[in-house]
N, C-alpha and C. Protein backbone atom coordinates (compact mmCIF):
# COMPACT_ATOMS: atom_id res chain seq x y z
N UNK A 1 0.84 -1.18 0.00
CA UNK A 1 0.00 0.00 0.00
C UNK A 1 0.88 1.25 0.00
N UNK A 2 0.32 2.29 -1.13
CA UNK A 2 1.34 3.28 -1.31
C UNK A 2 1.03 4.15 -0.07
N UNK A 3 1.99 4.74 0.59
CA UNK A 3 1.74 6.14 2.16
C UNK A 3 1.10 7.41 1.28
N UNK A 4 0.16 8.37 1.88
CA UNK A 4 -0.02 9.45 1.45
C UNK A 4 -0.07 10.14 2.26
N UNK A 5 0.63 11.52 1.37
CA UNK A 5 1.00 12.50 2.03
C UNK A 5 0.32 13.40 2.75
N UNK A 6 0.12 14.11 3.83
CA UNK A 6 -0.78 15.19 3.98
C UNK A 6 -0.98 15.96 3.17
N UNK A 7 -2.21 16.73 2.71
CA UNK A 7 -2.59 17.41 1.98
C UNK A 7 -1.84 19.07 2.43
N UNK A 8 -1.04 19.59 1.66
CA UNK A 8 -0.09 20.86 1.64
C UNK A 8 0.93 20.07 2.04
N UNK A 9 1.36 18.96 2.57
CA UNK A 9 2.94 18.75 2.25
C UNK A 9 3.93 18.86 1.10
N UNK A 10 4.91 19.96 1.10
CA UNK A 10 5.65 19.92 -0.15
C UNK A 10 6.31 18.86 -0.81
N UNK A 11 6.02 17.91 -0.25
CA UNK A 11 6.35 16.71 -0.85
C UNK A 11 5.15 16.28 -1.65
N UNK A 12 3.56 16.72 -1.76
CA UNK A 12 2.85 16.08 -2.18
C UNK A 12 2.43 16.98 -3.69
N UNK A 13 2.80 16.60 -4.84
CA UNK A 13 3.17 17.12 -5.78
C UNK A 13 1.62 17.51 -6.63
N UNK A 14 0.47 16.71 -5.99
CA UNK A 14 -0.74 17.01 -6.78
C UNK A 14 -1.21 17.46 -5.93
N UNK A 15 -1.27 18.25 -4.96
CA UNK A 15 -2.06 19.33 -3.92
C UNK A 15 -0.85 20.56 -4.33
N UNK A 16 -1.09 21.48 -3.99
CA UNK A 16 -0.50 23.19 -3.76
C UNK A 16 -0.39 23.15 -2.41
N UNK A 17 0.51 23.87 -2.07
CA UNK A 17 0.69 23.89 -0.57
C UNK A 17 -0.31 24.91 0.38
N UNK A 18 -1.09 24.39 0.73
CA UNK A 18 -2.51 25.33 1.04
C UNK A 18 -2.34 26.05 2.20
N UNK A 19 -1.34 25.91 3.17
CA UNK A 19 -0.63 26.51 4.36
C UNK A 19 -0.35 27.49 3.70
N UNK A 20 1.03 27.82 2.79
CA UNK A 20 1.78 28.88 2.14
C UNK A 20 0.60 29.75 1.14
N UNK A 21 -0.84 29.43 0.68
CA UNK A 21 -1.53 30.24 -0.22
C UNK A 21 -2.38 31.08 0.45
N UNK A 22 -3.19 30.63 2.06
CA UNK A 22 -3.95 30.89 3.18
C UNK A 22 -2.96 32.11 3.71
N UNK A 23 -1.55 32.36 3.95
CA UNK A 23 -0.70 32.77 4.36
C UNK A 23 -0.50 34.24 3.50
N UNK A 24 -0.62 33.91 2.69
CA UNK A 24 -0.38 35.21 1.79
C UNK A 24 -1.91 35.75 1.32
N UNK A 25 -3.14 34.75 1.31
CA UNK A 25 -4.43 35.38 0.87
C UNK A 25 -4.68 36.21 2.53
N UNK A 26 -4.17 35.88 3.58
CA UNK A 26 -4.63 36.72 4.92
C UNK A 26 -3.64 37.89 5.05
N UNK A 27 -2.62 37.93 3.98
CA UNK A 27 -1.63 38.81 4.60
C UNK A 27 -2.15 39.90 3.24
N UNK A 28 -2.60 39.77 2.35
CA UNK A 28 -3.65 40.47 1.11
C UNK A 28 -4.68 41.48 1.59
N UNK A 29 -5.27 40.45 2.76
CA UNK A 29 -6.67 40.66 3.35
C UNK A 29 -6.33 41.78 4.19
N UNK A 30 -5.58 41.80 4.88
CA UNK A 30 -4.95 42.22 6.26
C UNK A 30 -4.22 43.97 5.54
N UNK A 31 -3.82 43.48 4.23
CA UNK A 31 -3.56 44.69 3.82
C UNK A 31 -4.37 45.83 3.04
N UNK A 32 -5.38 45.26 2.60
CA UNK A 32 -6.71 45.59 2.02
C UNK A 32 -7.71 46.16 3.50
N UNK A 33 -7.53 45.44 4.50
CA UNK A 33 -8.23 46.26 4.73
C UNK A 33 -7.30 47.51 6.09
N UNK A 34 -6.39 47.57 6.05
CA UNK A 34 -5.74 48.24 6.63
C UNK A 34 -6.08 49.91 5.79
N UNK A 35 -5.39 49.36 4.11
CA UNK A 35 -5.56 50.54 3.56
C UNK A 35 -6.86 51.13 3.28
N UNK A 36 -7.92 50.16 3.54
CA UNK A 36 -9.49 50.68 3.46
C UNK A 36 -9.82 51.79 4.67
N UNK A 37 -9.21 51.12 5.57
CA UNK A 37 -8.89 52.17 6.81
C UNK A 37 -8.48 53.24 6.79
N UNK A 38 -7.38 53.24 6.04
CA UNK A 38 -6.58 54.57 6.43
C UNK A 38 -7.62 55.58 4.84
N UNK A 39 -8.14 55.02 4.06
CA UNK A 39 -8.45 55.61 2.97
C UNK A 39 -9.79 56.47 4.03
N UNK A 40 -10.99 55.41 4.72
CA UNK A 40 -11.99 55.40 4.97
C UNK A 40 -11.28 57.43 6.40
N UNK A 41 -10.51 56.73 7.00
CA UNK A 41 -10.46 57.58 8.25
C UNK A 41 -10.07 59.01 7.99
N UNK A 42 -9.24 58.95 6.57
CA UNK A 42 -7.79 60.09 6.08
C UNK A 42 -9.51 61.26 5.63
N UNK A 43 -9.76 60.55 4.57
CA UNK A 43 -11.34 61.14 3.93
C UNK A 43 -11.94 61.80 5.32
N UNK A 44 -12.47 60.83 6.21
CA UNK A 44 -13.41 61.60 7.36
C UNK A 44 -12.85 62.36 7.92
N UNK A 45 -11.37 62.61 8.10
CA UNK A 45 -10.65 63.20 9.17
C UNK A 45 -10.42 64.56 8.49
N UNK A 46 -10.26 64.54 7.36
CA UNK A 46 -10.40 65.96 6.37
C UNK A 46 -11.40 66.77 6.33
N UNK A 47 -12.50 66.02 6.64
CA UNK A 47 -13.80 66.63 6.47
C UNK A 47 -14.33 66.84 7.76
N UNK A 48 -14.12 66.31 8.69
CA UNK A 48 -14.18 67.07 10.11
C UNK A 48 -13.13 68.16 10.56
N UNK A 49 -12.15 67.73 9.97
CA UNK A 49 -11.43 69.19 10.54
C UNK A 49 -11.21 70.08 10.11
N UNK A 50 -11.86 70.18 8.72
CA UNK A 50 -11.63 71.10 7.64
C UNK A 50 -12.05 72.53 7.84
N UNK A 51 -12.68 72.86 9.44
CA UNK A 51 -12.48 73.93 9.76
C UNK A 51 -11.41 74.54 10.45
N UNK A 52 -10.78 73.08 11.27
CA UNK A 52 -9.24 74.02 11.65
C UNK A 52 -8.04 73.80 10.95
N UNK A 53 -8.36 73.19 9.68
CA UNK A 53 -7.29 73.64 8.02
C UNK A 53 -7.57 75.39 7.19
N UNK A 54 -8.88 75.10 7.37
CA UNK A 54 -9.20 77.22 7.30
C UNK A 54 -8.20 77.99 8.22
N UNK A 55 -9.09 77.57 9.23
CA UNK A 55 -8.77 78.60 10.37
C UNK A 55 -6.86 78.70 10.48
N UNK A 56 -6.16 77.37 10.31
CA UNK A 56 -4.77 77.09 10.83
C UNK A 56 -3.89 78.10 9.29
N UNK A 57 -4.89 77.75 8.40
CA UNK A 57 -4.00 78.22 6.91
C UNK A 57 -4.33 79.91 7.29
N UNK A 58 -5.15 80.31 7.62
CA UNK A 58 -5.93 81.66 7.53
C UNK A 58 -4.40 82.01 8.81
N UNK A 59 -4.31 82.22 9.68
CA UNK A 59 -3.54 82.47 10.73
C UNK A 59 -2.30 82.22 10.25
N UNK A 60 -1.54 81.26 9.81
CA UNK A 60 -0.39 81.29 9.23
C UNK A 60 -0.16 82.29 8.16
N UNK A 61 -0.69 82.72 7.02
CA UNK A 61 -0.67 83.50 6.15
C UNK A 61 -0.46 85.13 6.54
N UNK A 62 -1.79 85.06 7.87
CA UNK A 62 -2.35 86.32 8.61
C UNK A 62 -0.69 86.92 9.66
N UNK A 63 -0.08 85.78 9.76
CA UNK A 63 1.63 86.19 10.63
C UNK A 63 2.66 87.12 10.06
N UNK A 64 2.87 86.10 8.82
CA UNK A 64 3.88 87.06 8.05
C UNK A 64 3.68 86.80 6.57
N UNK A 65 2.43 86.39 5.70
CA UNK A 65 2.43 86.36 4.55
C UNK A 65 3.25 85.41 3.56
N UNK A 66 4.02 84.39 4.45
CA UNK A 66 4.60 83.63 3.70
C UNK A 66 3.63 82.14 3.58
N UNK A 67 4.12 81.07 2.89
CA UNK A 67 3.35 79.92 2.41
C UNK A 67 2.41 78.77 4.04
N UNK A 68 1.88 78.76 3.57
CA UNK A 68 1.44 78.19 5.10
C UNK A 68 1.54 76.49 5.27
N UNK A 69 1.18 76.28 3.59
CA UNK A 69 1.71 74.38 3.29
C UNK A 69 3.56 74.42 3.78
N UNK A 70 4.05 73.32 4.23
CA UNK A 70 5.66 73.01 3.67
C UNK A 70 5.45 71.49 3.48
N UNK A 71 6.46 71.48 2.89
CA UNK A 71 6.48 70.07 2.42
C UNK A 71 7.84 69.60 2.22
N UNK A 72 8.53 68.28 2.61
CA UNK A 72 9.39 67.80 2.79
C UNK A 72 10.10 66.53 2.73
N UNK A 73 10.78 66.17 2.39
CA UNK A 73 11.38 64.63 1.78
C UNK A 73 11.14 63.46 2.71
N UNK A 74 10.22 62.70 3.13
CA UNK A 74 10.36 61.95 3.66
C UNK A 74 10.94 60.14 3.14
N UNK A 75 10.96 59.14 4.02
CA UNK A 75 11.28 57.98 3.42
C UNK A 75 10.08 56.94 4.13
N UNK A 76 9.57 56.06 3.20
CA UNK A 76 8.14 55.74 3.37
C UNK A 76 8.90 54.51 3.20
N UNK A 77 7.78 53.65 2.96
CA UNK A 77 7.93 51.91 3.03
C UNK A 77 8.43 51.13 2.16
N UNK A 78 9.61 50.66 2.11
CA UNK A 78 10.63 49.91 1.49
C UNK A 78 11.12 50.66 0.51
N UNK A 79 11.60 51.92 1.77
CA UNK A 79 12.90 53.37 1.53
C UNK A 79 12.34 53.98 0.20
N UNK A 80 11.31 54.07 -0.22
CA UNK A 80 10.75 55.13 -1.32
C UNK A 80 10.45 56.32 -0.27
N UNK A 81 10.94 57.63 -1.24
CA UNK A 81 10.60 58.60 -0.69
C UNK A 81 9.32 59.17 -1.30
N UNK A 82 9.25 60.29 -0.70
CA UNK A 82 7.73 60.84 -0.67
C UNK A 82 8.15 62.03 -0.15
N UNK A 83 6.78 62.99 -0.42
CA UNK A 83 6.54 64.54 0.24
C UNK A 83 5.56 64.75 0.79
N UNK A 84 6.00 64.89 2.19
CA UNK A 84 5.27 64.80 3.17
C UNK A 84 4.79 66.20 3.48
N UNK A 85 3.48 66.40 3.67
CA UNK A 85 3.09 68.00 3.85
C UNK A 85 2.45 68.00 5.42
N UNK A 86 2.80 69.69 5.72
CA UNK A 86 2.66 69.52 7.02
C UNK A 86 2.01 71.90 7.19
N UNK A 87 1.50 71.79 8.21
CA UNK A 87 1.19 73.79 8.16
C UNK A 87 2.79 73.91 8.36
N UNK A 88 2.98 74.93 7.98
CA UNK A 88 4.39 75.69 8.42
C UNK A 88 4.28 76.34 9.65
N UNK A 89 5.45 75.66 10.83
CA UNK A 89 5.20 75.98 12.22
C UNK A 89 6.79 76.88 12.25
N UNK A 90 7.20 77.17 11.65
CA UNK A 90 8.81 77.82 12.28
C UNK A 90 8.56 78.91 10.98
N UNK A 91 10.10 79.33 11.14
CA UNK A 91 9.95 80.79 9.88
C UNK A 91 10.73 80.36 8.94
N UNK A 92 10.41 80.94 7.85
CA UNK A 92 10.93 80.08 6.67
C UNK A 92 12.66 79.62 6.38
N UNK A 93 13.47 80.26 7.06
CA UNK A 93 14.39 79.64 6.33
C UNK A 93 14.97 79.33 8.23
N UNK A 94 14.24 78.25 8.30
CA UNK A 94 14.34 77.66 9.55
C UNK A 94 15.86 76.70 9.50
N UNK A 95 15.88 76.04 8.50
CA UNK A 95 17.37 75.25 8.05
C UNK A 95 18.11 75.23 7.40
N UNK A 96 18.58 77.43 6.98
CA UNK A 96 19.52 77.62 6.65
C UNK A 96 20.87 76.78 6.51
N UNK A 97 20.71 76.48 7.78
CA UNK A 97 22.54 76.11 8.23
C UNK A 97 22.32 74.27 8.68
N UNK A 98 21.44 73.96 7.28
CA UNK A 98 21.25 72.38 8.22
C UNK A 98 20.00 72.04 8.34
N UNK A 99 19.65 70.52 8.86
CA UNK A 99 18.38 69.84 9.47
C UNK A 99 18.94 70.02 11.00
N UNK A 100 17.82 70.48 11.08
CA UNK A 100 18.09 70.71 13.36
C UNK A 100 16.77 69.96 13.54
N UNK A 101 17.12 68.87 14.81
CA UNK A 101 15.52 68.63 15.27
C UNK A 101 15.01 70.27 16.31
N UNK A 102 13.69 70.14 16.50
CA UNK A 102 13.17 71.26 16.99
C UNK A 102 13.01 71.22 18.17
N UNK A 103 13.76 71.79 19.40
CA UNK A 103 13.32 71.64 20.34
C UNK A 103 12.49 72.61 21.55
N UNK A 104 12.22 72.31 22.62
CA UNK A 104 10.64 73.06 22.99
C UNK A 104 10.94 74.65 22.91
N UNK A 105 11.44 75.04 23.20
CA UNK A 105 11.85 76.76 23.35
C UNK A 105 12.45 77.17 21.79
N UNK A 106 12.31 76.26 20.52
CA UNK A 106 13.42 76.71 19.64
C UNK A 106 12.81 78.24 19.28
N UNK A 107 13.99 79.14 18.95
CA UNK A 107 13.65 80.13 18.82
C UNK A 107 13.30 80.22 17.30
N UNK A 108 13.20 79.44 16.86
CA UNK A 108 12.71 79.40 14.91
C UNK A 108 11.02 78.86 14.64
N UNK A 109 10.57 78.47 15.73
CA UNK A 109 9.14 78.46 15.93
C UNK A 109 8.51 79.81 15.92
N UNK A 110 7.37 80.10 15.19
CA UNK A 110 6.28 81.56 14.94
C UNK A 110 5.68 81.51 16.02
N UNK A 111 4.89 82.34 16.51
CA UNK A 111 3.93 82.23 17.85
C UNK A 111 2.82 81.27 17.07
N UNK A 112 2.25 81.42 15.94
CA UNK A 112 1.14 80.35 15.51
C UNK A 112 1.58 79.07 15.88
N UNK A 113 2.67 78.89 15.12
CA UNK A 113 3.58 77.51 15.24
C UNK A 113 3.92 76.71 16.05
N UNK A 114 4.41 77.61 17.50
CA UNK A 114 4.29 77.16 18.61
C UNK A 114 3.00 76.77 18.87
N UNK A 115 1.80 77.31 18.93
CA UNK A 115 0.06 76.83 19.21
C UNK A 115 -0.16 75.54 18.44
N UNK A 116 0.25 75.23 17.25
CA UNK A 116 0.47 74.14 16.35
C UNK A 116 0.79 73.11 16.81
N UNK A 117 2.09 73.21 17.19
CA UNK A 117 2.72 72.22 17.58
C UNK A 117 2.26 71.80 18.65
N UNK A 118 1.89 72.55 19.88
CA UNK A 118 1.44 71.88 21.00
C UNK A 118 0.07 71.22 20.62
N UNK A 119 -0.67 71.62 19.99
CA UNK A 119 -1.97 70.72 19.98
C UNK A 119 -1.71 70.06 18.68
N UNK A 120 -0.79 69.83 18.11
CA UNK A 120 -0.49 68.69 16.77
C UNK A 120 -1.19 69.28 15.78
N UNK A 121 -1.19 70.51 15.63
CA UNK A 121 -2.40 70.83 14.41
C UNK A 121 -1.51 71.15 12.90
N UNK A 122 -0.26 71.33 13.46
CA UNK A 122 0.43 71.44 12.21
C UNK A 122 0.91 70.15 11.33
N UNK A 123 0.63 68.98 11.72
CA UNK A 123 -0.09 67.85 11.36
C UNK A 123 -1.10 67.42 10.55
N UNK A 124 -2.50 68.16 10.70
CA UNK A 124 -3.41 67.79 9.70
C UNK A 124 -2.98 67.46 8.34
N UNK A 125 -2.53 68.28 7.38
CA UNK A 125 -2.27 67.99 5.92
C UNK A 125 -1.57 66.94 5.96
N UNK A 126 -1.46 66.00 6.86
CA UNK A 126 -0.87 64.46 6.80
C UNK A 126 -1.63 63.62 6.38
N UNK A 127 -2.78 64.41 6.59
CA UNK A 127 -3.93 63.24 6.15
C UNK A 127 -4.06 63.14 5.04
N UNK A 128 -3.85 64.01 4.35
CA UNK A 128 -3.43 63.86 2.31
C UNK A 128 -2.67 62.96 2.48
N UNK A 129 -1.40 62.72 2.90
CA UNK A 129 -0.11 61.95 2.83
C UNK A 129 -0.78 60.49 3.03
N UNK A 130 -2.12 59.96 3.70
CA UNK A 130 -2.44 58.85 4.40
C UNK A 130 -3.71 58.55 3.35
N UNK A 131 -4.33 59.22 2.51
CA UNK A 131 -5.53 59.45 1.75
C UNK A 131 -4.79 58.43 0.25
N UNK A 132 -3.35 59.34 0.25
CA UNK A 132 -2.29 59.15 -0.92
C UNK A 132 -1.88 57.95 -1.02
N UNK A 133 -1.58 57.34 0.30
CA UNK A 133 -1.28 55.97 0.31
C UNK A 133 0.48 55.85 1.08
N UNK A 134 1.01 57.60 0.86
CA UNK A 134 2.19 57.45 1.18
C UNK A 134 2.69 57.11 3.03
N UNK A 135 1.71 57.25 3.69
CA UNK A 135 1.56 56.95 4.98
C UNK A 135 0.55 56.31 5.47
N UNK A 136 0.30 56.13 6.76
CA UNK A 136 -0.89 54.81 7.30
C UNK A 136 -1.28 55.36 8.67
N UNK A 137 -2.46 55.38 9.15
CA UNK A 137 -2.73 55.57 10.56
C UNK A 137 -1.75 54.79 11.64
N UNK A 138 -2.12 53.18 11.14
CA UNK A 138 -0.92 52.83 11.66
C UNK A 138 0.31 51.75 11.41
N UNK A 139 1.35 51.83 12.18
CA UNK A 139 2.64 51.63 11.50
C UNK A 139 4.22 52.89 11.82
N UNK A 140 4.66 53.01 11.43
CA UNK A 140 6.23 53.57 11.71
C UNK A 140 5.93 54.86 11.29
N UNK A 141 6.82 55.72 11.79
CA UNK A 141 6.90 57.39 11.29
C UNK A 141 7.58 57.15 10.10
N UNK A 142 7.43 57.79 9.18
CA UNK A 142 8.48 58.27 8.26
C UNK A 142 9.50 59.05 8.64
N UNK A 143 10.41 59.01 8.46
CA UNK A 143 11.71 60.00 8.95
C UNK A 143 12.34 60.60 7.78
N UNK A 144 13.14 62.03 7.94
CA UNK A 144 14.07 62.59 6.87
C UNK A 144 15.46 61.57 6.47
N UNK A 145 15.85 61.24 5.23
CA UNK A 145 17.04 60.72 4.97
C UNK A 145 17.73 61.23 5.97
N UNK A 146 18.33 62.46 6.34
CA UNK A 146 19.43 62.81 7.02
C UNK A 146 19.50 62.02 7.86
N UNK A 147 18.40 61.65 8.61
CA UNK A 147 18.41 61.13 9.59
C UNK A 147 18.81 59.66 10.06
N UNK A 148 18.16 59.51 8.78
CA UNK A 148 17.87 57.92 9.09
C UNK A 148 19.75 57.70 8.16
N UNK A 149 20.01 57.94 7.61
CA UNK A 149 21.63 58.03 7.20
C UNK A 149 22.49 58.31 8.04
N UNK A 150 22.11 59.12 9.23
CA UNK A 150 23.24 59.48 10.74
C UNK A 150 23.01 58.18 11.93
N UNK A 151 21.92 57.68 11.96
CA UNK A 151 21.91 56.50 12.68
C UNK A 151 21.70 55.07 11.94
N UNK A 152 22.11 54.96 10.67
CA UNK A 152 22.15 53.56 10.04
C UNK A 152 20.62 52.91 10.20
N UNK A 153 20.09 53.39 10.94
CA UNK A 153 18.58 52.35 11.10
C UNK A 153 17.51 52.70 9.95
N UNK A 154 16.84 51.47 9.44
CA UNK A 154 16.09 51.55 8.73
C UNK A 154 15.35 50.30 8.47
């Protein structure tokens, strides 16, 4: 009597390995609906706050007349970059001399900017970035090359 194999053993040459196809149809699933998420939340989250994207753009402009979007090189998921947009919280030529992280007292923060930053509002236009596909509710920050090039991690 010939032995037979379990059904998905890679030894068993007239089945497919149904372990390894289940494995990748849940890891499909898992990603489908992650990005349904971030599509479903990025959309609502625009449209509820789309009064303090007025109000935040209106006040930035209302400071000193310069651009109130910035936008900036980030590195997204499996090291593609992207442009990440964010309100403009400092004054424009904030990194003359360099990338500086920002810290609490920096004196290159606007008085808006500072209000921004403490309640995360200079943040919102991320939600384009998450709508786009180039970011996710959840999952890892994106970071600047510089950065991620001064500490090897990635």
């Amino acid at each position: 009597m010939e032995k037979t194999l379990p059904i998905g053993s890679p030894a068993n040459e007239k089945e497919p390995c149904r372990n390894h196809t289940n494995k990748n149809n849940t890891r499909l699933t898992s990603l489908a609906l992650k990005r349904g998420f971030d599509l479903i939340a990025g959309i609502t989250g625009i449209i509820v706050t789309s009064p303090l994207f007025i109000i935040s753009y209106i006040a930035i402009r209302l400071q000193d007349g310069q651009a109130a979007i910035y936008s900036q090189e980030r590195i997204g998921r499996r090291g593609k970059p992207f442009r990440i947009y964010k309100f403009r919280s400092m004054i424009p030529e904030a990194e003359e001399d360099g990338a500086m992280l920002c810290a609490q007292d920096d004196d290159r923060l606007t008085p808006v900017g500072r209000f921004m930053r403490a309640h995360h509002l200079d943040e919102l236009p991320q939600l384009w970035n998450v709508i786009l596909g180039n970011m996710s509710f959840v999952g890892y920050r994106p970071e600047r090359k510089i950065y991620i090039d001064n500490t090897g991690v990635f």
